[in-house]
N, C-alpha and C. Protein backbone atom coordinates (compact mmCIF):
# COMPACT_ATOMS: atom_id res chain seq x y z
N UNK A 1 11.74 -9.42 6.85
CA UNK A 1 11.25 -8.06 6.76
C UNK A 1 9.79 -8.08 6.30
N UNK A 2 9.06 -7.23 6.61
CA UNK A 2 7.48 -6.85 6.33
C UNK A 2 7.36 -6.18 4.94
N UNK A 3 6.66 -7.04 4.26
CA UNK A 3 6.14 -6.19 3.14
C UNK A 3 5.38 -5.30 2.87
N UNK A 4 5.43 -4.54 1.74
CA UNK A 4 4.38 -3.03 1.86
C UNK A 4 2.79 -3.10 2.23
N UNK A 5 2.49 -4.79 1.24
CA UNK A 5 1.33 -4.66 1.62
C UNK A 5 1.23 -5.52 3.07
N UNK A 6 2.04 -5.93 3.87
CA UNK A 6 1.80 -6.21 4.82
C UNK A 6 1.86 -5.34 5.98
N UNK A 7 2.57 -4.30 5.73
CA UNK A 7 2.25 -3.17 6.82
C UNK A 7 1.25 -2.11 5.63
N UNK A 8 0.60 -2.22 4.56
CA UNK A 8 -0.42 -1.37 4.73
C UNK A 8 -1.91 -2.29 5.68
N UNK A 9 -1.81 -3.41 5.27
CA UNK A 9 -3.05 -4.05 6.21
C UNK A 9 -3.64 -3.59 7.83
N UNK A 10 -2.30 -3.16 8.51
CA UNK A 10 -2.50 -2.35 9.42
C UNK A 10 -3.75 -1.04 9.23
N UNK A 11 -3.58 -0.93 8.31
CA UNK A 11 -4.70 0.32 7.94
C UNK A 11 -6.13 0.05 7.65
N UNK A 12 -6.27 -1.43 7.28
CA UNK A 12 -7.57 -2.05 7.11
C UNK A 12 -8.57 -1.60 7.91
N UNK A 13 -9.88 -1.18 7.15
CA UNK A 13 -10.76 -0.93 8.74
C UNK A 13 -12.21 -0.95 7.99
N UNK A 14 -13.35 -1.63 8.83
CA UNK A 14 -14.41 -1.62 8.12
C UNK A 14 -15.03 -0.58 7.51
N UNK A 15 -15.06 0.41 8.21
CA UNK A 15 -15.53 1.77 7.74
C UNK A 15 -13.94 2.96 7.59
N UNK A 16 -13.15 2.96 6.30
CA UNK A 16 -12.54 2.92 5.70
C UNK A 16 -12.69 4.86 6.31
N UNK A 17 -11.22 5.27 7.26
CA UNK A 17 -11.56 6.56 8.27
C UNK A 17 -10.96 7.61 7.32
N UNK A 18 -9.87 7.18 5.96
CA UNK A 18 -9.18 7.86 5.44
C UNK A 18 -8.40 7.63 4.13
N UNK A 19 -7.86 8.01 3.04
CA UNK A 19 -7.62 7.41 1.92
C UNK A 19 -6.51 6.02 2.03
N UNK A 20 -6.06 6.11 3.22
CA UNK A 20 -4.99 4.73 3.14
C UNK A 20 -5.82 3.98 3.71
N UNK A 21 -7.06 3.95 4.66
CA UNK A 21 -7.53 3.26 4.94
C UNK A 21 -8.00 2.54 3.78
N UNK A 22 -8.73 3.37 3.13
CA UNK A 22 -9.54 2.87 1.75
C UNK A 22 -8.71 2.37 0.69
N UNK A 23 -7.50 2.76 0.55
CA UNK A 23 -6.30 1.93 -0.29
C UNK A 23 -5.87 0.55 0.32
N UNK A 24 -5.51 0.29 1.68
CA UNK A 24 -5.50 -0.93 2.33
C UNK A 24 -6.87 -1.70 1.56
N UNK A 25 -7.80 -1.11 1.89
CA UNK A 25 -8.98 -2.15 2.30
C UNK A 25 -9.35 -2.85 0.55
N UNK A 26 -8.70 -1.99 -0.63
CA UNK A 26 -9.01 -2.04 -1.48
C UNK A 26 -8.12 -3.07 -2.07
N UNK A 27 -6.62 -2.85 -1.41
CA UNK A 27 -5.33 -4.09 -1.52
C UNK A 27 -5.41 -4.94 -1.12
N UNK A 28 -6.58 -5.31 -0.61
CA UNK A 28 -6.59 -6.60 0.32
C UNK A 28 -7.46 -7.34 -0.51
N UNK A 29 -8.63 -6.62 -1.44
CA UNK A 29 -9.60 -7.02 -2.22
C UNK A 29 -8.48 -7.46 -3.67
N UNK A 30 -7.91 -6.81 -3.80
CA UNK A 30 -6.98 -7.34 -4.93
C UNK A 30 -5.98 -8.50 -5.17
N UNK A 31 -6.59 -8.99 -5.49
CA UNK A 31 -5.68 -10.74 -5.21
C UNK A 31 -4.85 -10.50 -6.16
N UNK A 32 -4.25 -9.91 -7.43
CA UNK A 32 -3.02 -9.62 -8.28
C UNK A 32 -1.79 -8.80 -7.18
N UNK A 33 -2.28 -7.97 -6.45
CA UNK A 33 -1.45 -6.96 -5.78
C UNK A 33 0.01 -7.71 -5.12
N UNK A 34 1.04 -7.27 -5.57
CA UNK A 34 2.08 -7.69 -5.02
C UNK A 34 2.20 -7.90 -3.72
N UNK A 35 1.98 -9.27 -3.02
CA UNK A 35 1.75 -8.84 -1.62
C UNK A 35 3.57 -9.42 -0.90
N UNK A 36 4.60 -10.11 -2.06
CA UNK A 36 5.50 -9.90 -0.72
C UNK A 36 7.14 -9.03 -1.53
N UNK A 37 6.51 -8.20 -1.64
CA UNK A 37 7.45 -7.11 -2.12
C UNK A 37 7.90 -5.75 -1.88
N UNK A 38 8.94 -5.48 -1.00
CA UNK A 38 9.18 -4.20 -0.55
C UNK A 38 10.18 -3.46 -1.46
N UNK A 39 9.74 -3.22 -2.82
CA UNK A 39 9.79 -2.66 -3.92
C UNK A 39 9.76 -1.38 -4.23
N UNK A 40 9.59 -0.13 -4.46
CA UNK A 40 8.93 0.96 -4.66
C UNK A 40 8.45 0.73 -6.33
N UNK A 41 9.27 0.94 -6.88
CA UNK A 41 9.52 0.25 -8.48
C UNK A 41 8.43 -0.48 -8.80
N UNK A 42 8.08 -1.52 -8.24
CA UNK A 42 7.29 -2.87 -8.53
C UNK A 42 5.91 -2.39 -8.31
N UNK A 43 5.80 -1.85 -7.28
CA UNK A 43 4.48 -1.75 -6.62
C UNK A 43 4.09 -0.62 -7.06
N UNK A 44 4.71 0.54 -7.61
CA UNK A 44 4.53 1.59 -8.23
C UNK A 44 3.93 1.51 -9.30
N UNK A 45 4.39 0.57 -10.23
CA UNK A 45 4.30 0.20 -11.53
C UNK A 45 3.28 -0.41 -11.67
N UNK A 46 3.16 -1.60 -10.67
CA UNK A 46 1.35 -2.33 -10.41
C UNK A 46 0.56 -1.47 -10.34
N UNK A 47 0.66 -0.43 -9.38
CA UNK A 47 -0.29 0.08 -9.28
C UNK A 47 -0.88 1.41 -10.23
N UNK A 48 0.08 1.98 -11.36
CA UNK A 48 -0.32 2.66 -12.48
C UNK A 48 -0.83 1.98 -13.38
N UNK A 49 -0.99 0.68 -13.27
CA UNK A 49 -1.37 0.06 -14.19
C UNK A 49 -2.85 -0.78 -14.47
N UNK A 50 -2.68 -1.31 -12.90
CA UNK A 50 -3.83 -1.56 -12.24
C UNK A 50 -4.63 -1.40 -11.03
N UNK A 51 -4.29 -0.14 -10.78
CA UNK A 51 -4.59 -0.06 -9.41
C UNK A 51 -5.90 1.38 -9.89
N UNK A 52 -6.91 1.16 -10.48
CA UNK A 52 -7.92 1.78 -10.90
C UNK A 52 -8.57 2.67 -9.57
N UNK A 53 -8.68 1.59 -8.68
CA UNK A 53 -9.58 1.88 -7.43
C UNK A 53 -8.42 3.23 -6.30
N UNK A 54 -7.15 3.30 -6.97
CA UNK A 54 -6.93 4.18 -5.90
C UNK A 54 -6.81 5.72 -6.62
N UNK A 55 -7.57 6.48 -6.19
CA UNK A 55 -7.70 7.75 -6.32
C UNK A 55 -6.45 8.99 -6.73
N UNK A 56 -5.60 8.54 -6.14
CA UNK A 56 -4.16 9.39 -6.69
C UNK A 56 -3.11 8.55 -5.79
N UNK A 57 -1.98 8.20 -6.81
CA UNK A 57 -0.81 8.19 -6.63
C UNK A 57 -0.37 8.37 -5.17
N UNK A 58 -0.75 9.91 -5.41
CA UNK A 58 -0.11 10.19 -3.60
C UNK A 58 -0.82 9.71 -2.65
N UNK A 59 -1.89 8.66 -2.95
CA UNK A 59 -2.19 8.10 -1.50
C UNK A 59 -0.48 7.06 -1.12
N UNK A 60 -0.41 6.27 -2.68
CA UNK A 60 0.48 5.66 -2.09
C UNK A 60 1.64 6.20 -1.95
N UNK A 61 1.93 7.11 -2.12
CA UNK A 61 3.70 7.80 -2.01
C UNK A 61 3.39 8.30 -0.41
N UNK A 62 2.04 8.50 -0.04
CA UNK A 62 2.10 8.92 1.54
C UNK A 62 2.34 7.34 2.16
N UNK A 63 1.64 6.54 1.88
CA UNK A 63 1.51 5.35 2.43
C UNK A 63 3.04 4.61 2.11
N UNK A 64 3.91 4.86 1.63
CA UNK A 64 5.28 4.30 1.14
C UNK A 64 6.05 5.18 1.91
N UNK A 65 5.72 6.36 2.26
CA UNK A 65 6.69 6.97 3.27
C UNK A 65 6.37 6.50 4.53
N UNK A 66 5.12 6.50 4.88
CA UNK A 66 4.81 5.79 6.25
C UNK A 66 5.46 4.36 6.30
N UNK A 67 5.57 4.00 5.47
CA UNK A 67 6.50 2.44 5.32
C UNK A 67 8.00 2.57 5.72
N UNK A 68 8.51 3.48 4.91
CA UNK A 68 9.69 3.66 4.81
C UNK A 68 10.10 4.08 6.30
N UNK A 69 9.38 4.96 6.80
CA UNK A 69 9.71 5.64 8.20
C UNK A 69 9.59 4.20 9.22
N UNK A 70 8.33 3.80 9.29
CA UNK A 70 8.08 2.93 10.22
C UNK A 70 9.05 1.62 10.14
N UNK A 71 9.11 1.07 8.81
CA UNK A 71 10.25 -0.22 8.63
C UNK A 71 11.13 -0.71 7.76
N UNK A 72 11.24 0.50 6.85
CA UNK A 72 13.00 0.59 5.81
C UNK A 72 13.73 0.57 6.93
N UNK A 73 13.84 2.07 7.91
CA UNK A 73 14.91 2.54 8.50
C UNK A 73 15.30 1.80 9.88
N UNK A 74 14.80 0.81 9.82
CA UNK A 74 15.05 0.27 10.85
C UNK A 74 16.32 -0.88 10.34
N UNK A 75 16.35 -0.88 8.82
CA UNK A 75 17.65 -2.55 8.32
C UNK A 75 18.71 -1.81 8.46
């Protein structure tokens, strides 16, 4: 199965078009970031803690539903 941050990388983009873009591009710069964990819990928790660079929460609760839709519901 694909991890969160492996389907947010999909969102990577040089000129960063939207806040998940700019959350990808910023998770990719973060070498602590849980990268093989499809967690909510885990990655939630990383990221209140250290995830300075992302602007609100609900980027990632949008970006965790886009997860969830695109490749929870598929197990």
């Amino acid at each position: 199965m694909k991890s969160f941050y492996h389907y947010l990388m999909k969102y990577r983009h040089p000129k960063p078009q939207d806040e998940i873009s700019k959350f990808a591009n910023d998770a990719y710069n973060d070498h602590s970031f849980p990268k093989n964990t499809d967690n909510y819990d885990e990655i939630s928790s990383y990221l209140e803690m250290n995830g300075s660079y992302l602007a609100s929460m609900t980027v990632f609760d949008d970006a965790w539903e886009r997860y969830q839709h695109e490749i929870l519901k598929n197990l």
